[in-house]
C-alpha atoms as a PDB file:
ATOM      1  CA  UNK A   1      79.769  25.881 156.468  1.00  0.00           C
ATOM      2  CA  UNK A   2      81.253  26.533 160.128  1.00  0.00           C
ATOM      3  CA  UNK A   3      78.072  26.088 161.718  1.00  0.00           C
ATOM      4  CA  UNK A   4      76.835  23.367 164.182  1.00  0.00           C
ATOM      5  CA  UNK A   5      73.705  22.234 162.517  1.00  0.00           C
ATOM      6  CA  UNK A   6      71.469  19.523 165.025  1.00  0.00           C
ATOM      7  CA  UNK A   7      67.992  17.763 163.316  1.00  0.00           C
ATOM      8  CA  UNK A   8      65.715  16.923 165.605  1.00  0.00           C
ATOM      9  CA  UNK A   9      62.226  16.098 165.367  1.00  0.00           C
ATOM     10  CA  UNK A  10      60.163  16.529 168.716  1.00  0.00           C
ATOM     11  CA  UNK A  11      56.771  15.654 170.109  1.00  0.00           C
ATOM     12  CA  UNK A  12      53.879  18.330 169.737  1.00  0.00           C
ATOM     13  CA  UNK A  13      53.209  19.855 173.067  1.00  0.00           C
ATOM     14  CA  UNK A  14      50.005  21.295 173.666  1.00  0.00           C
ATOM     15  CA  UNK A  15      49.991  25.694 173.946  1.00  0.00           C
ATOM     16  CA  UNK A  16      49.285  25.475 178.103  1.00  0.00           C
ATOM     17  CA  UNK A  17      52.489  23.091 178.610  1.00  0.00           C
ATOM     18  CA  UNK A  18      54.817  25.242 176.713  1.00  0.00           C
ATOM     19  CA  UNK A  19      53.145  28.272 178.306  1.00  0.00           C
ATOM     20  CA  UNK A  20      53.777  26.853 181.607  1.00  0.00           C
ATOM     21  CA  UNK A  21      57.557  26.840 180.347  1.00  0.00           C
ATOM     22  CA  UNK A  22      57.929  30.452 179.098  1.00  0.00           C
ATOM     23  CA  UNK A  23      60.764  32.217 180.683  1.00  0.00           C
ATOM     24  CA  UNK A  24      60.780  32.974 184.100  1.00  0.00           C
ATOM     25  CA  UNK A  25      58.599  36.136 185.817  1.00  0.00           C
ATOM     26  CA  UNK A  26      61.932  37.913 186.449  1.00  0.00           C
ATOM     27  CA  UNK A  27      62.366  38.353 183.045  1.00  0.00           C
ATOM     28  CA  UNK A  28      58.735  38.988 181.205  1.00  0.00           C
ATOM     29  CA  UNK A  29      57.694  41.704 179.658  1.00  0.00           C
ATOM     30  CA  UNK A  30      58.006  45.059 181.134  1.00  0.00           C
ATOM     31  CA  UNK A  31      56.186  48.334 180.688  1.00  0.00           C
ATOM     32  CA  UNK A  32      58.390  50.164 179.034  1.00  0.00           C
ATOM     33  CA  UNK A  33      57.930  47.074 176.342  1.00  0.00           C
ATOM     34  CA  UNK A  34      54.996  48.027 175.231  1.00  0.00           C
ATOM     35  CA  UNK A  35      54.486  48.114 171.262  1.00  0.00           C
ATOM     36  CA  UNK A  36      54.554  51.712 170.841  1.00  0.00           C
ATOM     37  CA  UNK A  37      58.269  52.399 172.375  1.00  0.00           C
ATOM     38  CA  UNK A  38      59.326  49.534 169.797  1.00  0.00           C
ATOM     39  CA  UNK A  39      57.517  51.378 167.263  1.00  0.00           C
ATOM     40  CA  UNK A  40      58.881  54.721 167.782  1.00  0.00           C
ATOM     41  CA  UNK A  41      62.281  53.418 168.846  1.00  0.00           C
ATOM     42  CA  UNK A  42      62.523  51.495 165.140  1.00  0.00           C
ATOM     43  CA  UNK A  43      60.941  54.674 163.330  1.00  0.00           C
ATOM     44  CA  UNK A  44      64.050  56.899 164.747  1.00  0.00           C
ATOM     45  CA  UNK A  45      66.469  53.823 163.850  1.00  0.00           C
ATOM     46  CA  UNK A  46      65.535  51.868 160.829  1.00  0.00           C
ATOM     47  CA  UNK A  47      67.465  48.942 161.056  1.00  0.00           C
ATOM     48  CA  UNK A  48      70.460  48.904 158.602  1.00  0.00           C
ATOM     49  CA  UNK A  49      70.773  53.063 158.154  1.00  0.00           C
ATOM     50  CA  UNK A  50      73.170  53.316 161.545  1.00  0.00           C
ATOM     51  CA  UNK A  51      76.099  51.904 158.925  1.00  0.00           C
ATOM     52  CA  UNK A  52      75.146  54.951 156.353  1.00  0.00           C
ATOM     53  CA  UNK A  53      78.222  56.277 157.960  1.00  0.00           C
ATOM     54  CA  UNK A  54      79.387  58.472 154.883  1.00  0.00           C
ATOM     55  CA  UNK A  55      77.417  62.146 155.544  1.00  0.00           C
ATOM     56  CA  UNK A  56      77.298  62.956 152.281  1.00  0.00           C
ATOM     57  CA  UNK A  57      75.407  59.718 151.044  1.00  0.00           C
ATOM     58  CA  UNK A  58      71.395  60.778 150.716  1.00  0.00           C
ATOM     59  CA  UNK A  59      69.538  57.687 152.334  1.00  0.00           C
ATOM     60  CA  UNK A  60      67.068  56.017 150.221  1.00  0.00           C
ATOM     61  CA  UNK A  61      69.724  56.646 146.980  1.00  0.00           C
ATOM     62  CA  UNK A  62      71.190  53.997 145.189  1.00  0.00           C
ATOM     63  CA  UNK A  63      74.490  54.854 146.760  1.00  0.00           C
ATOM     64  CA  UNK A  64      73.108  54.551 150.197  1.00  0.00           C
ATOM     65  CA  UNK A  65      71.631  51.043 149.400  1.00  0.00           C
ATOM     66  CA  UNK A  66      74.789  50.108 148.511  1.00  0.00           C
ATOM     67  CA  UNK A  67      76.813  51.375 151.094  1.00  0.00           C
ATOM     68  CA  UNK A  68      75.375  49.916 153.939  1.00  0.00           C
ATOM     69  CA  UNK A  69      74.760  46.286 151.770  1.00  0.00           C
ATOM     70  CA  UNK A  70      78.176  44.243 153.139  1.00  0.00           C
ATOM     71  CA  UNK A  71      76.538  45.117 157.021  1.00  0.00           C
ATOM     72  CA  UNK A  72      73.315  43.485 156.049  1.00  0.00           C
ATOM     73  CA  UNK A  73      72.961  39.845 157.115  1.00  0.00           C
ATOM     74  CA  UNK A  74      72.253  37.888 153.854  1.00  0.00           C
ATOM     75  CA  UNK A  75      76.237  38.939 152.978  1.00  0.00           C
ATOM     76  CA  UNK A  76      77.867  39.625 156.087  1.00  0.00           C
ATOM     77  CA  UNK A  77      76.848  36.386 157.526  1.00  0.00           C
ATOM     78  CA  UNK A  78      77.586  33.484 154.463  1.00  0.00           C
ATOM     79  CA  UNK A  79      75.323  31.004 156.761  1.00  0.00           C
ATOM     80  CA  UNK A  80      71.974  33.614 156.094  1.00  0.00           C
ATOM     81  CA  UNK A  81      72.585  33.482 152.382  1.00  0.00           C
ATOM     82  CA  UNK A  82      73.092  29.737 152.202  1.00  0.00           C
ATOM     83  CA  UNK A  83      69.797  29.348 154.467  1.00  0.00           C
ATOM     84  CA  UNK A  84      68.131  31.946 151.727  1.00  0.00           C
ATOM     85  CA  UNK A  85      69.166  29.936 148.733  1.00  0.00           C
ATOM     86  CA  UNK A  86      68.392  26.556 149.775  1.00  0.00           C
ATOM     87  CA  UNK A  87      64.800  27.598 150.955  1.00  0.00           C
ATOM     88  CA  UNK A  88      63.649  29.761 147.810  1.00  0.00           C
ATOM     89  CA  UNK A  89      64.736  26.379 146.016  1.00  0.00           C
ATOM     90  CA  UNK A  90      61.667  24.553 148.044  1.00  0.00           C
ATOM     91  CA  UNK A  91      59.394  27.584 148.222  1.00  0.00           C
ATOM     92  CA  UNK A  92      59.681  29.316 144.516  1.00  0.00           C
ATOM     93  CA  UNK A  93      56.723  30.176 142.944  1.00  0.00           C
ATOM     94  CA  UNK A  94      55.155  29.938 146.578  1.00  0.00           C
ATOM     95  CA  UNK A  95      53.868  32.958 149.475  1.00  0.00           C
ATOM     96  CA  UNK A  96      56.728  33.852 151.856  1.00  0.00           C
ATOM     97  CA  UNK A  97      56.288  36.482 154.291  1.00  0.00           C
ATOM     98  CA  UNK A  98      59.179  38.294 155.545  1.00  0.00           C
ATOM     99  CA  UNK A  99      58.537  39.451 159.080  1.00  0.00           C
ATOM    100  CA  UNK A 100      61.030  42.107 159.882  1.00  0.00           C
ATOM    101  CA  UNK A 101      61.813  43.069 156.755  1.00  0.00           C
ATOM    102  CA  UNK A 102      64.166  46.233 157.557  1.00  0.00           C
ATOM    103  CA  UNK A 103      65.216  47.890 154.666  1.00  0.00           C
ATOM    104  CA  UNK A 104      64.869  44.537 152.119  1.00  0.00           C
ATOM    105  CA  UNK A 105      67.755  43.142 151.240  1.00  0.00           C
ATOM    106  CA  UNK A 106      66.704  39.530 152.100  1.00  0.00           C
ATOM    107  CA  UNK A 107      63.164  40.236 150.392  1.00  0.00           C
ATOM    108  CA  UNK A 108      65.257  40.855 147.350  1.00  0.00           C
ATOM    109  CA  UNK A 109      67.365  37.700 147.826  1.00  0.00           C
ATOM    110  CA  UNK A 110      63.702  35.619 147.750  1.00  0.00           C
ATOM    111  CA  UNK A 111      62.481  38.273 144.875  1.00  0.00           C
ATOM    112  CA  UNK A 112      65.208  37.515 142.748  1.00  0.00           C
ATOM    113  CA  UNK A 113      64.955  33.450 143.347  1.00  0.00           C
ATOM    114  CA  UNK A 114      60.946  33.817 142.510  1.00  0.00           C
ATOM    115  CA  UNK A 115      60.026  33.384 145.532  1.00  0.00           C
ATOM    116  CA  UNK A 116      56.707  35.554 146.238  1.00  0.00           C
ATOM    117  CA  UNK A 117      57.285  37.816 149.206  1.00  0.00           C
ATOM    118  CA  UNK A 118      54.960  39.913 151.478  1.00  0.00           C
ATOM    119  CA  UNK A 119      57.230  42.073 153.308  1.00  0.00           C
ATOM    120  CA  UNK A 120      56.070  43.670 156.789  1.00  0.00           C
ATOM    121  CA  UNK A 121      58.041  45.702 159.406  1.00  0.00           C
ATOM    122  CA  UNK A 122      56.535  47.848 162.753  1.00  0.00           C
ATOM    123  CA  UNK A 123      59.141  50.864 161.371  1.00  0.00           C
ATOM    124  CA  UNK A 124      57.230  53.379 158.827  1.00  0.00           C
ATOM    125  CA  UNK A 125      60.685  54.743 157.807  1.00  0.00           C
ATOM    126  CA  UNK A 126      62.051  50.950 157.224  1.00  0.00           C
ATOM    127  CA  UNK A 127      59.218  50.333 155.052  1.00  0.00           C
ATOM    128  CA  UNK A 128      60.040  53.359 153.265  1.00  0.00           C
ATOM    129  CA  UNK A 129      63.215  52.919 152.454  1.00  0.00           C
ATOM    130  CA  UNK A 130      62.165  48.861 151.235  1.00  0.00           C
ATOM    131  CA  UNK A 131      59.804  50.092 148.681  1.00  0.00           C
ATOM    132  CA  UNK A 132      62.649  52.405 147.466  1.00  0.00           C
ATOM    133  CA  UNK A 133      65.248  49.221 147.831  1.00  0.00           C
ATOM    134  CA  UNK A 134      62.853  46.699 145.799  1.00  0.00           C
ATOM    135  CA  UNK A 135      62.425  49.747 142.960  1.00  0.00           C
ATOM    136  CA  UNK A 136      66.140  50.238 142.476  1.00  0.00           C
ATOM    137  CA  UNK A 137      66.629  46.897 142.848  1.00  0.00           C
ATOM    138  CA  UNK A 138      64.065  45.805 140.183  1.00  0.00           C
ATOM    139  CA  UNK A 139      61.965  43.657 141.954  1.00  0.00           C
ATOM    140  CA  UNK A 140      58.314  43.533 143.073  1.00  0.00           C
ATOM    141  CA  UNK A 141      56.715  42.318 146.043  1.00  0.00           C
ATOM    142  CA  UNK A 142      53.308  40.983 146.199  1.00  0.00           C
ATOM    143  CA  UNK A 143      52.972  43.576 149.495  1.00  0.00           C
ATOM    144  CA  UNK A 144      54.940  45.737 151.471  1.00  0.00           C
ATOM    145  CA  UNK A 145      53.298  47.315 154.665  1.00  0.00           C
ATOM    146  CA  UNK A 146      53.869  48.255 157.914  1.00  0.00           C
ATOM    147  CA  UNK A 147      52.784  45.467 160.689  1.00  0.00           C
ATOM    148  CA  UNK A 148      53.999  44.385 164.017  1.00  0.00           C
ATOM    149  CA  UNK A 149      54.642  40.546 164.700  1.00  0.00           C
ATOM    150  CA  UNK A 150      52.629  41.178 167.371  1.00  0.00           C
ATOM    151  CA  UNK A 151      49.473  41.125 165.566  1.00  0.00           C
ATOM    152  CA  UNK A 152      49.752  40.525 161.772  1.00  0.00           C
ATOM    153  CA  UNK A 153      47.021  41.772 159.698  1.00  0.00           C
ATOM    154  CA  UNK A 154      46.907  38.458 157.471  1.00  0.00           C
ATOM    155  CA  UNK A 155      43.624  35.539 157.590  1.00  0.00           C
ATOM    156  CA  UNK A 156      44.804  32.397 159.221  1.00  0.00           C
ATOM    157  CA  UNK A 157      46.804  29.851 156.943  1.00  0.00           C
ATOM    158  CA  UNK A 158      47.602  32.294 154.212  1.00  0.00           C
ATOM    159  CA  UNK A 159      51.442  31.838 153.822  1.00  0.00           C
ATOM    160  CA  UNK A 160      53.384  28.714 153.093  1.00  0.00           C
ATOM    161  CA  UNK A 161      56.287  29.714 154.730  1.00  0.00           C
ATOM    162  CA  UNK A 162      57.470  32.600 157.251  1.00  0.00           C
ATOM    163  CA  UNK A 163      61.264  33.609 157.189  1.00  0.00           C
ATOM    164  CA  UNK A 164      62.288  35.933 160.264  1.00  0.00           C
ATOM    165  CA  UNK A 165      65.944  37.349 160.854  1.00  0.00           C
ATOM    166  CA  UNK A 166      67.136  38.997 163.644  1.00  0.00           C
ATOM    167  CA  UNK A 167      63.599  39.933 164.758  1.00  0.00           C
ATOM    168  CA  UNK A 168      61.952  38.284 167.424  1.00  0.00           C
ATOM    169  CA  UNK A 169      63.660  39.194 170.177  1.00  0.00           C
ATOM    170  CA  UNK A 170      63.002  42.526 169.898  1.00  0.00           C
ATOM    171  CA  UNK A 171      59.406  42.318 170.172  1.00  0.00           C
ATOM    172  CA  UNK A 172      59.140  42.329 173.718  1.00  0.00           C
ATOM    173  CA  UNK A 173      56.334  39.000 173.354  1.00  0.00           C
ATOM    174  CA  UNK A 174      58.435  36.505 171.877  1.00  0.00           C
ATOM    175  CA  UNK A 175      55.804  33.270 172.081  1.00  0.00           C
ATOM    176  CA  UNK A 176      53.007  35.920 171.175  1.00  0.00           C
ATOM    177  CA  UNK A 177      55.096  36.358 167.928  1.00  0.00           C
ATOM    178  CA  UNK A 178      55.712  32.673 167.510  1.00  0.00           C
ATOM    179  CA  UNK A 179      51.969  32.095 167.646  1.00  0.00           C
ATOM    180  CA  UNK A 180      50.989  34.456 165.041  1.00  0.00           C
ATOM    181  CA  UNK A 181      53.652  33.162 162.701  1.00  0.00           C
ATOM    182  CA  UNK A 182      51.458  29.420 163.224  1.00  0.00           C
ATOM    183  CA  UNK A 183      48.346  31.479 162.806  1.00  0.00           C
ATOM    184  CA  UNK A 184      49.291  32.603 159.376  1.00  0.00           C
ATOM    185  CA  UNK A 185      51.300  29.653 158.176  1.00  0.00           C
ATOM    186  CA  UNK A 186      49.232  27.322 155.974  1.00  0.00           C
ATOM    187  CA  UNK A 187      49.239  23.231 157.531  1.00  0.00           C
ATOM    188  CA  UNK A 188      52.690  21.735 156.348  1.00  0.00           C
ATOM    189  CA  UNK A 189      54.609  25.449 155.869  1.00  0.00           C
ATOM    190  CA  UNK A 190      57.543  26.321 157.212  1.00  0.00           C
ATOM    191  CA  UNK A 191      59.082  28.901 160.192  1.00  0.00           C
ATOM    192  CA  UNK A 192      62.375  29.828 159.221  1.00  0.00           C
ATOM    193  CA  UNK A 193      63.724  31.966 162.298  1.00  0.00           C
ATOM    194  CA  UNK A 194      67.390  33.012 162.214  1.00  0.00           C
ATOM    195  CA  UNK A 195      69.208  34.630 164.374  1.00  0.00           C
ATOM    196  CA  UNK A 196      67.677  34.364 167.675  1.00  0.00           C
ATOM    197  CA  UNK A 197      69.184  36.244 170.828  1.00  0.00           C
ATOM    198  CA  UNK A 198      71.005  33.419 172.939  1.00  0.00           C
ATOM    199  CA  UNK A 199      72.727  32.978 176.238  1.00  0.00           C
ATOM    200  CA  UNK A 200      75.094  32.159 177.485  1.00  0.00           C
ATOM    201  CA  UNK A 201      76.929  33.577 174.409  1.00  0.00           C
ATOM    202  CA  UNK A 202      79.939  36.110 173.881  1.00  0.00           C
ATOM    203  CA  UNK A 203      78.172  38.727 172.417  1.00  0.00           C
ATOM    204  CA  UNK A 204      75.757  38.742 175.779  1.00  0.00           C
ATOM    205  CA  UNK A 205      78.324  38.870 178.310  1.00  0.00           C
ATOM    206  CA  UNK A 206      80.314  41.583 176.821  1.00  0.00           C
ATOM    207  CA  UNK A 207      76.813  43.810 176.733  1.00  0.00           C
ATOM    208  CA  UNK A 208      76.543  43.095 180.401  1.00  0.00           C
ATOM    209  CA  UNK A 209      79.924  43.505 181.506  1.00  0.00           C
ATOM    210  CA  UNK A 210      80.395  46.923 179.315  1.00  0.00           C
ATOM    211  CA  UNK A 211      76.913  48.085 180.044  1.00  0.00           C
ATOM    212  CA  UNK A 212      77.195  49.304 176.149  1.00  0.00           C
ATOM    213  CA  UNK A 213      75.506  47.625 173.195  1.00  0.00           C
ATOM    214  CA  UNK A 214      77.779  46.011 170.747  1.00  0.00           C
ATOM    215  CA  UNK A 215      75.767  47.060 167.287  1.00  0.00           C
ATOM    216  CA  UNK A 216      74.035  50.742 168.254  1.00  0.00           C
ATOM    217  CA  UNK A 217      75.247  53.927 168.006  1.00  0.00           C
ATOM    218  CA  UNK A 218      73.564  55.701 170.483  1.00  0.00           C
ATOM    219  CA  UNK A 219      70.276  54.167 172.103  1.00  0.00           C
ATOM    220  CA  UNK A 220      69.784  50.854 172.338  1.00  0.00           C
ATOM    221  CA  UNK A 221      66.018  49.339 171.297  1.00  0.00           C
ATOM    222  CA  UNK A 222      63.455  49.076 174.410  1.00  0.00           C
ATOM    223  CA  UNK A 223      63.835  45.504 174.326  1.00  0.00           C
ATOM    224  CA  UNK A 224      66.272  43.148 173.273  1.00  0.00           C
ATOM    225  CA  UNK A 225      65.947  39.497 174.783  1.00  0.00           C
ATOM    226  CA  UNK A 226      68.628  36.949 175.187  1.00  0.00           C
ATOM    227  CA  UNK A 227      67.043  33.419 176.386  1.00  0.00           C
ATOM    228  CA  UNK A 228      68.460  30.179 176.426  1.00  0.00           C
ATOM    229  CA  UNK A 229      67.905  27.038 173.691  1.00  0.00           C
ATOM    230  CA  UNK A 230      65.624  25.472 176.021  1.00  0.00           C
ATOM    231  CA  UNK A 231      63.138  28.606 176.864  1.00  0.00           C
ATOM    232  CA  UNK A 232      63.278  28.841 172.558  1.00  0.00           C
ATOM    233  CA  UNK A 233      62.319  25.697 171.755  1.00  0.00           C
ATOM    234  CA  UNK A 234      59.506  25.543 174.540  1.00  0.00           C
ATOM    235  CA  UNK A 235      58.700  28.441 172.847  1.00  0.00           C
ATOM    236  CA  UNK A 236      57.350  26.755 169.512  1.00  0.00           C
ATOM    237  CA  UNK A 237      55.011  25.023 171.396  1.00  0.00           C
ATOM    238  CA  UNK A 238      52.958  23.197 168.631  1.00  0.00           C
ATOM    239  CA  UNK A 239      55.786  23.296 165.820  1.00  0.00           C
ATOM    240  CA  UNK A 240      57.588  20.672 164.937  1.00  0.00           C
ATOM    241  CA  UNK A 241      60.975  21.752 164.750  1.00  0.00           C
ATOM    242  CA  UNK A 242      63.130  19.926 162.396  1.00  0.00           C
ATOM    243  CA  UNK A 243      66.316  21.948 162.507  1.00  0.00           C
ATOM    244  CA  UNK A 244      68.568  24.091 164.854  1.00  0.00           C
ATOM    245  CA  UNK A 245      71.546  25.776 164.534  1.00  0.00           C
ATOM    246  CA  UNK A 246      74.237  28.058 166.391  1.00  0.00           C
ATOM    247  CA  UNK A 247      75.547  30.969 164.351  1.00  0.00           C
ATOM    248  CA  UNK A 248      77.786  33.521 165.042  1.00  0.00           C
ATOM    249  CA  UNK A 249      80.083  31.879 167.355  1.00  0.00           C
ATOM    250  CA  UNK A 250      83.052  33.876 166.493  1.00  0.00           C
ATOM    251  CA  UNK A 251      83.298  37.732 167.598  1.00  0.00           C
ATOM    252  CA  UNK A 252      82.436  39.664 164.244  1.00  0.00           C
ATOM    253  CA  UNK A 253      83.292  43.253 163.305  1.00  0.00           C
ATOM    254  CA  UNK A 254      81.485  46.260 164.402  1.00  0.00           C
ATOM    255  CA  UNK A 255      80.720  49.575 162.705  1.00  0.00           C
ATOM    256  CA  UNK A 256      80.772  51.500 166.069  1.00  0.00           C
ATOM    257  CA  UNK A 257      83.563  54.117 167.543  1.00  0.00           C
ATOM    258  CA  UNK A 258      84.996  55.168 170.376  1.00  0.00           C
ATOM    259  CA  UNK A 259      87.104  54.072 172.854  1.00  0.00           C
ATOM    260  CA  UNK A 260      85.193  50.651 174.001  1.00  0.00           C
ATOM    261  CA  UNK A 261      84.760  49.502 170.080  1.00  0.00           C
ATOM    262  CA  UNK A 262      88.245  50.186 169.965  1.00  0.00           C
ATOM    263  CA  UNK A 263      89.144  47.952 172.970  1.00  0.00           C
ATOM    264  CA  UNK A 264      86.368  45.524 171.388  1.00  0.00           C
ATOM    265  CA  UNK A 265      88.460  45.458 167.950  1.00  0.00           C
ATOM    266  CA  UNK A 266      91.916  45.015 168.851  1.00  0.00           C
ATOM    267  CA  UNK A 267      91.734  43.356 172.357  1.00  0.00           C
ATOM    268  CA  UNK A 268      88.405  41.094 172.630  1.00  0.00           C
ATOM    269  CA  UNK A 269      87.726  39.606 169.095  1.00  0.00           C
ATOM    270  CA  UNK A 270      91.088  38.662 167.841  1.00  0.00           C
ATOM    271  CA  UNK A 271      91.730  36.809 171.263  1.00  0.00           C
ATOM    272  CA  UNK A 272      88.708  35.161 171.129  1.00  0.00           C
ATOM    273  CA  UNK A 273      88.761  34.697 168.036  1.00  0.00           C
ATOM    274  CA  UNK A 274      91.921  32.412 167.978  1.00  0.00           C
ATOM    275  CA  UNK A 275      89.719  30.092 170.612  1.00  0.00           C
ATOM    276  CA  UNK A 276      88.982  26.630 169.742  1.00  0.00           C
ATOM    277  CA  UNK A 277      85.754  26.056 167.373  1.00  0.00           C
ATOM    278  CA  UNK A 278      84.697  23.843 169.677  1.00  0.00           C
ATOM    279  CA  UNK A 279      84.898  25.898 172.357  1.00  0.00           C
ATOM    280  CA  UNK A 280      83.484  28.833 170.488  1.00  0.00           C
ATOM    281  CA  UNK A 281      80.854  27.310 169.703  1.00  0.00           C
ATOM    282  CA  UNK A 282      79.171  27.068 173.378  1.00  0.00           C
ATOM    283  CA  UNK A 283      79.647  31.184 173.231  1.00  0.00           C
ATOM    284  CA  UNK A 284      77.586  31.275 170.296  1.00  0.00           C
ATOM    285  CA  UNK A 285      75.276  34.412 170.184  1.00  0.00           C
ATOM    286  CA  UNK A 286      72.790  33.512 168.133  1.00  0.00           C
ATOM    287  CA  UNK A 287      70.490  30.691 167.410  1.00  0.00           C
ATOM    288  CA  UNK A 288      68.270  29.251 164.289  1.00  0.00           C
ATOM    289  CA  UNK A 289      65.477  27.557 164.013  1.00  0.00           C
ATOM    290  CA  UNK A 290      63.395  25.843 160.935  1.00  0.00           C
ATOM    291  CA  UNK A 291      60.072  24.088 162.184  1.00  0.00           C
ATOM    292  CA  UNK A 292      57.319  22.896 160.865  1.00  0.00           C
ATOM    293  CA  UNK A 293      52.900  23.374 161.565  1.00  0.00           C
ATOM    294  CA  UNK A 294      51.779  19.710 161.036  1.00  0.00           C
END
């Protein structure tokens, strides 16, 4: 798997020490961060539906699921599926809950390896089109509601393990998020968090320099936060983390048009593709993290 994997085990820092080491003021929330411009932002773009790019395909069909399925993480990223397989070996038969659950298709992935999922995202129209997904799919979670990271409507150690893709860092409260995830993780379960913004990374500096997001269509989400591996890990304060790992460190395609996709396509990604590994690998855009609450 072409992925720099790093186990590390580190000491347990009390909540005020890695609150003193949160990102910088510069860079904290803002007010147009608030929850409900996430909210409404995610309603109008369920994640997933912007590659429904075929008008006559009815969303929420079984054509539509399909159609947008090779865009969706678990099997456009081999690394996500691999993480998804090896975990639902340690967790089946056990409570997972899928924070950010978009439109399902890693839910299903868990479903299908008996792993029992609780699936929760802030969109309405995401959770939707899951319960849909999980009915043409042929699978049944043990709940599927609407629920920001923020503030998850679950009693204190109820889940033994909490798996989170692409989410986080587009709450707007990262460490808030992080803290509810220990809240509701029983002693010894796990926080499985892929696909964390990073920086520096490739994907990062062409949003800057292009002043255009890479993945969106049209609007970009109120908040999307790149930080460093040093401001995430002082982020899991109390966790023990036990794992890390940079993923997508090589330019990946894009389901968007016009003329700076186009430049994206055939100028950036197959020069920087043909870069090193182990140079790539510094430009990584995103980063993983499994870690434990002792």
């Amino acid at each position: 798997m072409d992925v720099e994997r790093r186990s590390r085990k580190r000491r347990r820092r009390p909540r005020h020490e890695a609150e003193r080491r949160r990102i910088p003021e510069r860079r904290r929330r803002a007010p147009y961060r608030e929850p409900d411009a996430v909210q409404a932002y995610w309603n109008a773009h369920p994640h997933g539906a912007e590659y429904a790019q075929q008008p006559d395909v009815e969303a929420g069909t079984p054509a539509f699921f399909e159609c947008i399925r090779p865009w969706m993480s678990p099997y456009r990223f081999p690394e996500l599926m691999a993480r998804i397989e090896r975990e639902a070996v340690r967790l089946r038969g056990k409570r997972l809950l899928d924070l950010g659950c978009g439109l399902g298709y890693d839910s299903v992935e868990f479903l299908r390896r008996g792993v029992r999922v609780t699936a929760t995202d802030v969109s309405t129209s995401a959770i939707a089109l899951a319960a849909v997904h999980f009915a043409i799919a042929g699978v049944q979670a043990d709940g599927l509601e609407v629920a920001t990271a923020l503030a998850l409507p679950y009693a204190a150690a109820t889940f033994d393990a909490v798996w989170s893709d692409g989410v986080l860092y587009y709450t707007g409260d990262m460490p808030r998020a992080l803290r509810e995830i220990w809240r509701v993780l029983r002693s010894g379960g796990r926080a499985i968090v892929s696909h964390l913004r990073r920086r520096p990374s490739w994907m990062d500096l062409l949003s800057r320099l292009g002043r255009a997001p890479i993945e969106f269509k049209d609007a970009e989400p109120p908040v999307s936060e790149a930080h460093t591996e040093t401001e995430i890990l002082a982020m899991f304060g109390e966790f023990e983390v036990i794992e890390t790992t940079r993923d997508q460190y090589r330019a990946r395609p894009i389901a968007r048009r016009g003329w700076q996709a186009e430049l994206y396509r055939w100028c950036f990604r197959p020069v920087y593709n043909a870069v090193p590994r182990a140079l790539a690998m510094h430009w990584a855009s995103k980063f993983s993290v499994v870690a434990l609450k002792p």
